[in-house]
PDB file of N, CA and C in Angstrom:
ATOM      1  N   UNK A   1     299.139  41.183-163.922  1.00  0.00           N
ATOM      2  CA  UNK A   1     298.964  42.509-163.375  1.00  0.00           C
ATOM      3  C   UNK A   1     300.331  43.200-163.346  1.00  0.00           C
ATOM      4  N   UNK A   2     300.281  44.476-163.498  1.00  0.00           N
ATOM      5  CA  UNK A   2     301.238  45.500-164.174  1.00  0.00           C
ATOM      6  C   UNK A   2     301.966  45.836-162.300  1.00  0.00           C
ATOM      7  N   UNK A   3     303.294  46.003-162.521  1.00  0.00           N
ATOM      8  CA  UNK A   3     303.752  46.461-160.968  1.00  0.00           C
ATOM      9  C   UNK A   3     303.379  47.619-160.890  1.00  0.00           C
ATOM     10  N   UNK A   4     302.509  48.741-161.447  1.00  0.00           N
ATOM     11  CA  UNK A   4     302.506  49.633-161.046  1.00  0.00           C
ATOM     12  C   UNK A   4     301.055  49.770-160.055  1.00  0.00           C
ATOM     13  N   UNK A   5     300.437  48.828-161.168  1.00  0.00           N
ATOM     14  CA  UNK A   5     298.562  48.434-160.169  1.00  0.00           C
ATOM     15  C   UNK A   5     298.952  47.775-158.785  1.00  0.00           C
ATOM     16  N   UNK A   6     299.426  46.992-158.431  1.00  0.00           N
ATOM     17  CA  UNK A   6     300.476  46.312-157.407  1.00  0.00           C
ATOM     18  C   UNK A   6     300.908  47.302-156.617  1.00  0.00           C
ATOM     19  N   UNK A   7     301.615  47.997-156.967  1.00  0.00           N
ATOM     20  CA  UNK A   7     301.941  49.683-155.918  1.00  0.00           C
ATOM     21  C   UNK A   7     300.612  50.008-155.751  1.00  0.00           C
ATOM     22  N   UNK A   8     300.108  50.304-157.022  1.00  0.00           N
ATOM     23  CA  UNK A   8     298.820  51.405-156.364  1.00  0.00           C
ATOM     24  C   UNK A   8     298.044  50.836-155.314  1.00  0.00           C
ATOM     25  N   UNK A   9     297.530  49.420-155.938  1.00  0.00           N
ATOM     26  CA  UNK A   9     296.379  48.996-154.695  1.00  0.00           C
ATOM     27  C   UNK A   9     297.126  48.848-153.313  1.00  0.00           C
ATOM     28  N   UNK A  10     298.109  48.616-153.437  1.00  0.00           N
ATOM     29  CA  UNK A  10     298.886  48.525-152.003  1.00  0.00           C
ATOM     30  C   UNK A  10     298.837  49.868-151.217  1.00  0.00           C
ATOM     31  N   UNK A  11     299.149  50.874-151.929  1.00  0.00           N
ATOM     32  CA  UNK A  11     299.149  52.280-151.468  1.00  0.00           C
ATOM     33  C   UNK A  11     297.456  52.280-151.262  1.00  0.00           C
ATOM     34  N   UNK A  12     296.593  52.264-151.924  1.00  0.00           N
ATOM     35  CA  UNK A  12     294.858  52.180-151.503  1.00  0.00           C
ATOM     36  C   UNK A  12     294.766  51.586-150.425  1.00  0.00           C
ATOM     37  N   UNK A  13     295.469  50.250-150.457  1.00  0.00           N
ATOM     38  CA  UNK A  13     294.948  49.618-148.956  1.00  0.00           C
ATOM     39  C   UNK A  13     295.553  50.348-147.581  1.00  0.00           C
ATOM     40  N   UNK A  14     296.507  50.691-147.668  1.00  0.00           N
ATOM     41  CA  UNK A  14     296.782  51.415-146.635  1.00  0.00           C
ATOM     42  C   UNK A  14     296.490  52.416-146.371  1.00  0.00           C
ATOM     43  N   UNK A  15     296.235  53.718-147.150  1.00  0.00           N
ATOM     44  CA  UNK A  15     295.287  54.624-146.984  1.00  0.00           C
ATOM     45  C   UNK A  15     293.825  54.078-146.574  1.00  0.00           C
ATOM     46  N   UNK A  16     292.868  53.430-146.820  1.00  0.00           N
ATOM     47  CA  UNK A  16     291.908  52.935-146.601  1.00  0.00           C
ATOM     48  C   UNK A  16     291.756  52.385-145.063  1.00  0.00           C
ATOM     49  N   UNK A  17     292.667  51.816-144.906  1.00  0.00           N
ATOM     50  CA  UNK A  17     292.694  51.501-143.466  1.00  0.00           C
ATOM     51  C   UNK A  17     292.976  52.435-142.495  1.00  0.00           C
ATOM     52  N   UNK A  18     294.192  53.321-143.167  1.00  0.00           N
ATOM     53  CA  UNK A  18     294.659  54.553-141.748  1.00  0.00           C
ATOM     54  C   UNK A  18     292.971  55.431-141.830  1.00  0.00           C
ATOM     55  N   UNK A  19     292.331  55.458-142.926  1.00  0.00           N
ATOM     56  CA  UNK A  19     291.541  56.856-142.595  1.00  0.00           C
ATOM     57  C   UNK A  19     289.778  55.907-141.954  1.00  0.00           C
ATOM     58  N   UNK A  20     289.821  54.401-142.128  1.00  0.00           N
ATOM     59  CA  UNK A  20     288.640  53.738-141.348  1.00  0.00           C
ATOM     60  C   UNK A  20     289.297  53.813-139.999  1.00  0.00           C
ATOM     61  N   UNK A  21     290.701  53.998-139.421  1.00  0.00           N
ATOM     62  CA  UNK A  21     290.914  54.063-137.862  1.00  0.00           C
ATOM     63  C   UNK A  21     290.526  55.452-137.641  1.00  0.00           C
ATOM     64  N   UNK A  22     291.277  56.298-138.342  1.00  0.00           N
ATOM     65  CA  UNK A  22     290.542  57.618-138.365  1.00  0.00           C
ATOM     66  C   UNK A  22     289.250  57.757-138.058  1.00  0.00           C
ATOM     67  N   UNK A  23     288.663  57.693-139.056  1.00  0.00           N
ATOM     68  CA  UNK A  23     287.145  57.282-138.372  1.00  0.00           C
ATOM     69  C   UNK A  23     286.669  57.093-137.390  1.00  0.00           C
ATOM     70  N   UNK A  24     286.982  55.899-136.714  1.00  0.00           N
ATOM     71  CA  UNK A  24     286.795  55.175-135.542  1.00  0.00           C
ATOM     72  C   UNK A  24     287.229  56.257-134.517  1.00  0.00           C
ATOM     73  N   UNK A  25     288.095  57.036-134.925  1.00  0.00           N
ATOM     74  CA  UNK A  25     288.613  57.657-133.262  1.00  0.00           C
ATOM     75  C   UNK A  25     288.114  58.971-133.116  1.00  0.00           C
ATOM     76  N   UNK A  26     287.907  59.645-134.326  1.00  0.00           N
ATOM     77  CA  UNK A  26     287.013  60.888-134.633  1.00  0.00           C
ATOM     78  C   UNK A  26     285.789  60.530-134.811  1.00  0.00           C
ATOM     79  N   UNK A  27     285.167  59.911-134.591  1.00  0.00           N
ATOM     80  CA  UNK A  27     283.692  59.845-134.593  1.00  0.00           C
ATOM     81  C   UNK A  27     283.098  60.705-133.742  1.00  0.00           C
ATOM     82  N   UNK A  28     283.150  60.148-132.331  1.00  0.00           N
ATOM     83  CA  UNK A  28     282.660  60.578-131.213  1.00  0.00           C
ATOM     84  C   UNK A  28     282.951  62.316-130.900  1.00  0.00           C
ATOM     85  N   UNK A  29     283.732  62.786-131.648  1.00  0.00           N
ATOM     86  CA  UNK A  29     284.200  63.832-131.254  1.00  0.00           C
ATOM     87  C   UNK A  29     283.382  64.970-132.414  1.00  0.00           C
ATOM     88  N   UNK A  30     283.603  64.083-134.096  1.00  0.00           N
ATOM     89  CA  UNK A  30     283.023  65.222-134.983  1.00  0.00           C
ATOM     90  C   UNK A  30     282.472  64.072-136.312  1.00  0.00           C
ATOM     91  N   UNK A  31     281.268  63.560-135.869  1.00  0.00           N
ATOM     92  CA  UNK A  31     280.262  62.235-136.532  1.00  0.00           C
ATOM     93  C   UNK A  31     280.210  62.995-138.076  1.00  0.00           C
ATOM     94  N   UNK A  32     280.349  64.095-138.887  1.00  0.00           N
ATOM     95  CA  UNK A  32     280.625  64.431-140.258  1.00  0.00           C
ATOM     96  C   UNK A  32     282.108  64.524-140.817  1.00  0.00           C
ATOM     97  N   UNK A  33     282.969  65.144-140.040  1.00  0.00           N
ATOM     98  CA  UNK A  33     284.466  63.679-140.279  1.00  0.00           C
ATOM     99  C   UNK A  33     284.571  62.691-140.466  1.00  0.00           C
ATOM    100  N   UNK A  34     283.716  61.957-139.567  1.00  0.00           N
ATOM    101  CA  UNK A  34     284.341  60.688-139.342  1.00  0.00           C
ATOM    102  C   UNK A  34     283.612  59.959-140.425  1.00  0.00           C
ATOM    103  N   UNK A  35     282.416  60.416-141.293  1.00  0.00           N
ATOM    104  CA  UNK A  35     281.602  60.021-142.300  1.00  0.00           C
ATOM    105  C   UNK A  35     282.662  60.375-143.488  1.00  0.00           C
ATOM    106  N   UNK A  36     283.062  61.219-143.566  1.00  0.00           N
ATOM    107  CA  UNK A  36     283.957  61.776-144.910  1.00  0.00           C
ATOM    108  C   UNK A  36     285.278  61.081-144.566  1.00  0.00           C
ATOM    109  N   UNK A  37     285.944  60.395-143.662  1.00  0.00           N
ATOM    110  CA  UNK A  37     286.560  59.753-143.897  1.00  0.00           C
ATOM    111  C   UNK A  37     286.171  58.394-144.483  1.00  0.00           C
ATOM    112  N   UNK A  38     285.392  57.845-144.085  1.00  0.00           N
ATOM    113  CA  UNK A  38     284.430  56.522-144.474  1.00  0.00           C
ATOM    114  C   UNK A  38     284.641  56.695-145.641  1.00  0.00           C
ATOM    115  N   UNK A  39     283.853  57.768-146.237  1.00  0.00           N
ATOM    116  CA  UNK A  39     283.716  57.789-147.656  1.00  0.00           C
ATOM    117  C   UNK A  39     284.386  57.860-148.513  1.00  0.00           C
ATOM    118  N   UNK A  40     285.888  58.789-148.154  1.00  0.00           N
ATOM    119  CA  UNK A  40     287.410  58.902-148.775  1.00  0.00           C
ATOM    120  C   UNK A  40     287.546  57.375-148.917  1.00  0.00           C
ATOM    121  N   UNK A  41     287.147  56.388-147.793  1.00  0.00           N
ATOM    122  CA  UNK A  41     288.097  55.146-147.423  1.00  0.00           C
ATOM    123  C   UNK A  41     287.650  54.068-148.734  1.00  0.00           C
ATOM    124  N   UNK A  42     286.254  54.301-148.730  1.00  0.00           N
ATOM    125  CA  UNK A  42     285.157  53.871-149.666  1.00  0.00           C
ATOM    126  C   UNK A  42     285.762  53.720-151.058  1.00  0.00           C
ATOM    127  N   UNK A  43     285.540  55.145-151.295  1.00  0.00           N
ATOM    128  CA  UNK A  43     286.167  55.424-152.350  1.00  0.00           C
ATOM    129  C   UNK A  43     287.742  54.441-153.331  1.00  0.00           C
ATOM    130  N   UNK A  44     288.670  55.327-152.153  1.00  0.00           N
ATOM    131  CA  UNK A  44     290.126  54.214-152.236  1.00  0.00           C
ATOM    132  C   UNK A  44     289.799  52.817-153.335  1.00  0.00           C
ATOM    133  N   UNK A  45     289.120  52.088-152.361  1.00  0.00           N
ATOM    134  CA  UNK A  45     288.933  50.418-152.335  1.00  0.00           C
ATOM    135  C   UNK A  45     287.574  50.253-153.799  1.00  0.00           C
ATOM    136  N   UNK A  46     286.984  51.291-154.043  1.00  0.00           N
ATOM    137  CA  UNK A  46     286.017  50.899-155.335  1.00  0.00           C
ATOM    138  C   UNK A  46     287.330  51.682-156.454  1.00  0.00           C
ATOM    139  N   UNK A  47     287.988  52.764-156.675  1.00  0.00           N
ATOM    140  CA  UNK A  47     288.819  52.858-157.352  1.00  0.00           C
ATOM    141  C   UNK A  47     290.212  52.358-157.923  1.00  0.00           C
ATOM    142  N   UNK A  48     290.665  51.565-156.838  1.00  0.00           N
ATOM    143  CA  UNK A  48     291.887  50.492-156.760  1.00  0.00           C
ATOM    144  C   UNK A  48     290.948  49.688-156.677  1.00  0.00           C
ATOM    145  N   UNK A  49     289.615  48.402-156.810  1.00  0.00           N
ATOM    146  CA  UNK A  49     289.810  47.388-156.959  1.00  0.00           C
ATOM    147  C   UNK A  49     290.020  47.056-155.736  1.00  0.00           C
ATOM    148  N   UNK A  50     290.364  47.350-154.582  1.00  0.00           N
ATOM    149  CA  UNK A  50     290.669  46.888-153.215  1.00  0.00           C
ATOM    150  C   UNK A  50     289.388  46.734-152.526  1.00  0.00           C
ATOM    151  N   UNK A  51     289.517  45.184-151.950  1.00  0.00           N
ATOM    152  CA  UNK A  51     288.138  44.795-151.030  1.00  0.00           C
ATOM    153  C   UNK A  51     288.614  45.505-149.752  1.00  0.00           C
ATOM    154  N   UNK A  52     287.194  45.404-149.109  1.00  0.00           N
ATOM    155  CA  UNK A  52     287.666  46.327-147.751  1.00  0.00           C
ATOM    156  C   UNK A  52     287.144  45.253-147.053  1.00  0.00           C
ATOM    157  N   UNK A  53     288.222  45.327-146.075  1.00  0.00           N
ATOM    158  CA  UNK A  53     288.204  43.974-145.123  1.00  0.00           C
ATOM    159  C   UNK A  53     286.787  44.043-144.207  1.00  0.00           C
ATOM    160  N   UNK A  54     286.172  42.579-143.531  1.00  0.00           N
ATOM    161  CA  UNK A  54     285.135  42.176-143.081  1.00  0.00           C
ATOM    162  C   UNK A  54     284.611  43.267-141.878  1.00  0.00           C
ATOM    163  N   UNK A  55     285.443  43.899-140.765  1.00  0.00           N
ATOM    164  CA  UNK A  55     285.107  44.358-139.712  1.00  0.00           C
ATOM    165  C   UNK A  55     285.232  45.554-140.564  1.00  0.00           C
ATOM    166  N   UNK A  56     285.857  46.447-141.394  1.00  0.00           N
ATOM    167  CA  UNK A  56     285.203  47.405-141.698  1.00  0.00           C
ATOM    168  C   UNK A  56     284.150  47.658-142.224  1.00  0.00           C
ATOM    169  N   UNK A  57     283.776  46.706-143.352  1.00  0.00           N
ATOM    170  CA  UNK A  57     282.525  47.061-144.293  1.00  0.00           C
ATOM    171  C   UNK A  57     281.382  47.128-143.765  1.00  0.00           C
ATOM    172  N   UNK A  58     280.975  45.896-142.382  1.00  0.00           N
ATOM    173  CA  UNK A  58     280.316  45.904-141.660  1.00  0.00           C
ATOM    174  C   UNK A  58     279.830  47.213-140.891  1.00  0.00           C
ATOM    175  N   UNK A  59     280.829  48.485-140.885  1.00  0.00           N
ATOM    176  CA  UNK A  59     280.767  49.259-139.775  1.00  0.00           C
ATOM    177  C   UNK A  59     279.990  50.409-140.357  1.00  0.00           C
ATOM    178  N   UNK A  60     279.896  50.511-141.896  1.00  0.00           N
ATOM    179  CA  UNK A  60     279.111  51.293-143.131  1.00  0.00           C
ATOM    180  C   UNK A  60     277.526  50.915-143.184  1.00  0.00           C
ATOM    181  N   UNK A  61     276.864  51.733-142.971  1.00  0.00           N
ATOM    182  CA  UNK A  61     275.480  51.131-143.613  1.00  0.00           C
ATOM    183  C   UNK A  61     275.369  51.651-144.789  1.00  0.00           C
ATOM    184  N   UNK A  62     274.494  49.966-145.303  1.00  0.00           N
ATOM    185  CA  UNK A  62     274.340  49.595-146.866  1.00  0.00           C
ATOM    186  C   UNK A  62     273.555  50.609-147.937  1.00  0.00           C
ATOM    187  N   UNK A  63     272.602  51.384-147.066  1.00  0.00           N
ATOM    188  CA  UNK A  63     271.935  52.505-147.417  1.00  0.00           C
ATOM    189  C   UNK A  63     272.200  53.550-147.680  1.00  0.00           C
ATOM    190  N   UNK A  64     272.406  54.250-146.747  1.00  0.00           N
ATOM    191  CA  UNK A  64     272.816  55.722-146.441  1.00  0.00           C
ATOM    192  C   UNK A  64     274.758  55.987-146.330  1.00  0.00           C
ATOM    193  N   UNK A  65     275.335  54.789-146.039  1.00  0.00           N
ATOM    194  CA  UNK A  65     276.498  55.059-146.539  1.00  0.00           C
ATOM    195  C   UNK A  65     277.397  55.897-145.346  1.00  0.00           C
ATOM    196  N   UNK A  66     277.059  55.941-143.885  1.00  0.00           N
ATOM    197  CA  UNK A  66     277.554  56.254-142.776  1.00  0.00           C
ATOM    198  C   UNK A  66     277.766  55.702-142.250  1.00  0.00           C
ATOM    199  N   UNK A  67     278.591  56.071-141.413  1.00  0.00           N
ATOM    200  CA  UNK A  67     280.129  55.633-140.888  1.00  0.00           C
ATOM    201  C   UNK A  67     279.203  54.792-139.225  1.00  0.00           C
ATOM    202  N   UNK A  68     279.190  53.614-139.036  1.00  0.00           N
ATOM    203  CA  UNK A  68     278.367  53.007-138.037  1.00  0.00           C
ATOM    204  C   UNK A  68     279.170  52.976-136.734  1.00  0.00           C
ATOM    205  N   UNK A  69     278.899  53.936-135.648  1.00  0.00           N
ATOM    206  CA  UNK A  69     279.264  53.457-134.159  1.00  0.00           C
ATOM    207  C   UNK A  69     278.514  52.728-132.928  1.00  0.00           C
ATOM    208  N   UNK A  70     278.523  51.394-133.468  1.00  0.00           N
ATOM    209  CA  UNK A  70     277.734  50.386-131.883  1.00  0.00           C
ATOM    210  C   UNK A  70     277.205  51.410-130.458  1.00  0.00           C
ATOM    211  N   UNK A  71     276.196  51.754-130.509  1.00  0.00           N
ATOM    212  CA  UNK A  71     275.785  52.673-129.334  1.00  0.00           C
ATOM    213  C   UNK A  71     275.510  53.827-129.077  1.00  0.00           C
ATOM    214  N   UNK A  72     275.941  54.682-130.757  1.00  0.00           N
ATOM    215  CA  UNK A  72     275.664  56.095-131.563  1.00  0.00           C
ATOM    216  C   UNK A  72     274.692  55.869-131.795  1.00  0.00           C
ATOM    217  N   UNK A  73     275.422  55.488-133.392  1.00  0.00           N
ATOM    218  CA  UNK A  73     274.448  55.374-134.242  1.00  0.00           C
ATOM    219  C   UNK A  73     274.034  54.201-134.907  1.00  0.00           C
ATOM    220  N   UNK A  74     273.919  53.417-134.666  1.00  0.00           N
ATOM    221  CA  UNK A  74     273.449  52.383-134.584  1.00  0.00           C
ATOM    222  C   UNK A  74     273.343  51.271-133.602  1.00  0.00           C
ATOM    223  N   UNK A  75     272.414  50.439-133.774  1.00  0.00           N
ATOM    224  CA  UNK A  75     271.738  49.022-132.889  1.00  0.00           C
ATOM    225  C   UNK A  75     272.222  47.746-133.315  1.00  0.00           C
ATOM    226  N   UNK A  76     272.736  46.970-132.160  1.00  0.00           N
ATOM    227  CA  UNK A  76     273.443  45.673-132.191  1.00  0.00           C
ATOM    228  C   UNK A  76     272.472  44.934-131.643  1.00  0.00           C
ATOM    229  N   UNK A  77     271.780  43.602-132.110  1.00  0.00           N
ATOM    230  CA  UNK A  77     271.196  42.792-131.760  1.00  0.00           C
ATOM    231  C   UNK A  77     271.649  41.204-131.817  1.00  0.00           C
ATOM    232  N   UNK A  78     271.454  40.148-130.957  1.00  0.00           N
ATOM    233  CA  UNK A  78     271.939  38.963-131.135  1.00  0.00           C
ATOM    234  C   UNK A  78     270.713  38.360-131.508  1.00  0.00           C
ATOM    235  N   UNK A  79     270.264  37.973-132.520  1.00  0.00           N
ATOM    236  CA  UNK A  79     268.917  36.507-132.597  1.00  0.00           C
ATOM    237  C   UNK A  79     269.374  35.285-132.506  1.00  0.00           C
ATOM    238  N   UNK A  80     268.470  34.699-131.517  1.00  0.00           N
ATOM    239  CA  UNK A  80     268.969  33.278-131.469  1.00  0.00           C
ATOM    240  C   UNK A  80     267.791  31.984-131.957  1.00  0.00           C
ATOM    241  N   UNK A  81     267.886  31.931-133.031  1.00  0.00           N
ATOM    242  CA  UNK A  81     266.945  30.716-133.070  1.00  0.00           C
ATOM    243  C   UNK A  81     267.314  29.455-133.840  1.00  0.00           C
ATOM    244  N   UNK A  82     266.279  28.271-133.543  1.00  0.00           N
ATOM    245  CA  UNK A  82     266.789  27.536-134.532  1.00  0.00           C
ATOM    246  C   UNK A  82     266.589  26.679-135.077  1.00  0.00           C
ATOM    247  N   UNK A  83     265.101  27.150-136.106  1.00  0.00           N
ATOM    248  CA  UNK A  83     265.057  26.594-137.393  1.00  0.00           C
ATOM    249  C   UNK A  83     265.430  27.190-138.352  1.00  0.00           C
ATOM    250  N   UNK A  84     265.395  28.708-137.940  1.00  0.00           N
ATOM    251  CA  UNK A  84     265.426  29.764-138.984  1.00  0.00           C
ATOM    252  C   UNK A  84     267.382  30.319-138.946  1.00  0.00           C
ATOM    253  N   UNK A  85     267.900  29.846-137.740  1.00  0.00           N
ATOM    254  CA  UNK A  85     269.257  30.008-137.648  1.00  0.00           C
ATOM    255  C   UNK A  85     269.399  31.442-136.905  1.00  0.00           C
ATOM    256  N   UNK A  86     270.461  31.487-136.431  1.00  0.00           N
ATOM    257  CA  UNK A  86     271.041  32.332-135.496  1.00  0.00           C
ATOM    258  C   UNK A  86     271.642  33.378-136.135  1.00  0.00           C
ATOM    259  N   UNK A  87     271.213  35.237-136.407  1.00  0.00           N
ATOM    260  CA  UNK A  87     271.855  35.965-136.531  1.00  0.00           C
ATOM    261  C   UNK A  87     272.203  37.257-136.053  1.00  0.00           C
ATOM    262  N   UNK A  88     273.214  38.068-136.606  1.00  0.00           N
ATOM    263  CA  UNK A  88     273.414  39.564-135.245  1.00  0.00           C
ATOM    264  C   UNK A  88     272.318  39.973-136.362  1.00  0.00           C
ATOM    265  N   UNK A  89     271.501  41.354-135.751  1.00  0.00           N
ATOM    266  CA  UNK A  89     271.048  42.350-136.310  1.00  0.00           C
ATOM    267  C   UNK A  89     271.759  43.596-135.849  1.00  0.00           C
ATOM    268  N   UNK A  90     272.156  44.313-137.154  1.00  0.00           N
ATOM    269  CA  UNK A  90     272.672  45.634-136.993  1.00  0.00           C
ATOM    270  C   UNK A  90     271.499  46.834-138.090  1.00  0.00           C
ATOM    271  N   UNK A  91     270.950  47.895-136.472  1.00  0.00           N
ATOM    272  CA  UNK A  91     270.197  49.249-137.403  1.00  0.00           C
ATOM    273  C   UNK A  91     270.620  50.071-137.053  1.00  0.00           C
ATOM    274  N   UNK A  92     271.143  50.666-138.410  1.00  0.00           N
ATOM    275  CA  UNK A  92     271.625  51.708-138.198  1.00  0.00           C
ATOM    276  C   UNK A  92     270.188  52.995-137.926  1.00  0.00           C
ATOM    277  N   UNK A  93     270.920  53.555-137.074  1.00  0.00           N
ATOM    278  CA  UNK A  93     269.842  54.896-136.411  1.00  0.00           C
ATOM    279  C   UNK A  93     269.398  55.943-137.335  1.00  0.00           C
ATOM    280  N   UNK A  94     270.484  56.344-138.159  1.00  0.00           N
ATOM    281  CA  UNK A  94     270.111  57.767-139.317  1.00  0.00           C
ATOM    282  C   UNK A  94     269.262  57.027-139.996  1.00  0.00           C
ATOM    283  N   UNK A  95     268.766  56.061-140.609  1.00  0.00           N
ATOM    284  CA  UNK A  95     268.271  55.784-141.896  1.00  0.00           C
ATOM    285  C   UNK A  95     267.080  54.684-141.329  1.00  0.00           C
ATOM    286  N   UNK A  96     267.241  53.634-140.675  1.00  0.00           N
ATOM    287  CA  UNK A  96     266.309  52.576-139.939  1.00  0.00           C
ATOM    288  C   UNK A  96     266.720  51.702-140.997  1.00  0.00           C
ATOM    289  N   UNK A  97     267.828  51.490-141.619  1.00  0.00           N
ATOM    290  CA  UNK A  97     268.596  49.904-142.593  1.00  0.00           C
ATOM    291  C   UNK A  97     268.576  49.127-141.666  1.00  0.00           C
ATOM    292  N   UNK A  98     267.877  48.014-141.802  1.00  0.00           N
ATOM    293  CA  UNK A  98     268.759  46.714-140.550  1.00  0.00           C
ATOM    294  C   UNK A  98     269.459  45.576-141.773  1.00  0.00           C
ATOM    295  N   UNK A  99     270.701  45.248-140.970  1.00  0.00           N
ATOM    296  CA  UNK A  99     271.200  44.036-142.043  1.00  0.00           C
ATOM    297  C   UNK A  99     271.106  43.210-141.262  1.00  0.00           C
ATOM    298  N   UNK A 100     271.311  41.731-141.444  1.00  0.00           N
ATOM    299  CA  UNK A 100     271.247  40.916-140.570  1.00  0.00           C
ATOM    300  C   UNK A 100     272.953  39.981-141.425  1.00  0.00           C
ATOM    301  N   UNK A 101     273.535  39.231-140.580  1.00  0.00           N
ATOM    302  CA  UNK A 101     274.704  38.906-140.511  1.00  0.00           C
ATOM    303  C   UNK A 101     274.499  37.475-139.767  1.00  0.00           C
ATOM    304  N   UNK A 102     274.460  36.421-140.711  1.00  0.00           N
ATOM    305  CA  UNK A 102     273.814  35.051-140.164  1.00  0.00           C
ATOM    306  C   UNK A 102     274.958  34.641-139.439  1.00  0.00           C
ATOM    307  N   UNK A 103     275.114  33.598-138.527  1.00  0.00           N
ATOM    308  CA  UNK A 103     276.303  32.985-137.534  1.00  0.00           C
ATOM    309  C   UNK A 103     275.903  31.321-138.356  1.00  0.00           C
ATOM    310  N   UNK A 104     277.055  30.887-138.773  1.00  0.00           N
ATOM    311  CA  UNK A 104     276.635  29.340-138.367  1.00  0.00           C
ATOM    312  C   UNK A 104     277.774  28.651-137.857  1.00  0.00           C
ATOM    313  N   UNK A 105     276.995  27.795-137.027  1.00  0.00           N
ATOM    314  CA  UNK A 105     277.438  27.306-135.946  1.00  0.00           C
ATOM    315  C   UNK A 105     277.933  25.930-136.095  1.00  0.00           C
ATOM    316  N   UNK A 106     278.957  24.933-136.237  1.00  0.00           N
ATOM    317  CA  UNK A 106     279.254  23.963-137.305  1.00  0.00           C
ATOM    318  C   UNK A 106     279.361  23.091-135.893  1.00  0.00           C
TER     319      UNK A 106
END
């Protein structure tokens, strides 16, 4: 890999991250900001090749592609069982996506 891809994705990842805090703090205040930042952030990380780390991607629904706030707009659930195994459920509210996010427990 070329040092200049090396700069770039480095420069992606950090943009990507300042504008998912962004997000996070403008939500509550203006929820179509805080989506167009998501999506800027989105963007970044599918154009550089940059994965977007675990607690953000999670915070996107898989559907509709908005920016997820625990208690907005979307539903946090814990399932506990266990034959079928233990997982969170997250639905998001705009769209009714639920993902489920298995736990295992070692």
């Amino acid at each position: 890999m070329t040092n200049f891809k090396k700069v770039a994705r480095e420069i992606a990842k950090t943009r990507m991250l300042f504008l998912f805090n962004l997000a996070e703090k403008t939500f509550l205040k203006d929820k179509i900001l805080a989506n167009r930042y998501a999506d800027l952030a989105r963007r970044y990380a599918q154009r550089a090749k940059v994965k977007i780390p675990k607690k953000w991607k999670r915070r996107i629904c898989h559907q509709c592609k908005t920016f997820l706030y625990p208690g907005k707009n979307c539903r946090i659930r814990l399932q506990s069982r266990k034959g079928k195994g233990s997982h969170i459920t997250l639905t998001c509210l705009d769209c009714g996506h639920t993902t489920r996010y298995y736990i295992h427990i070692s």
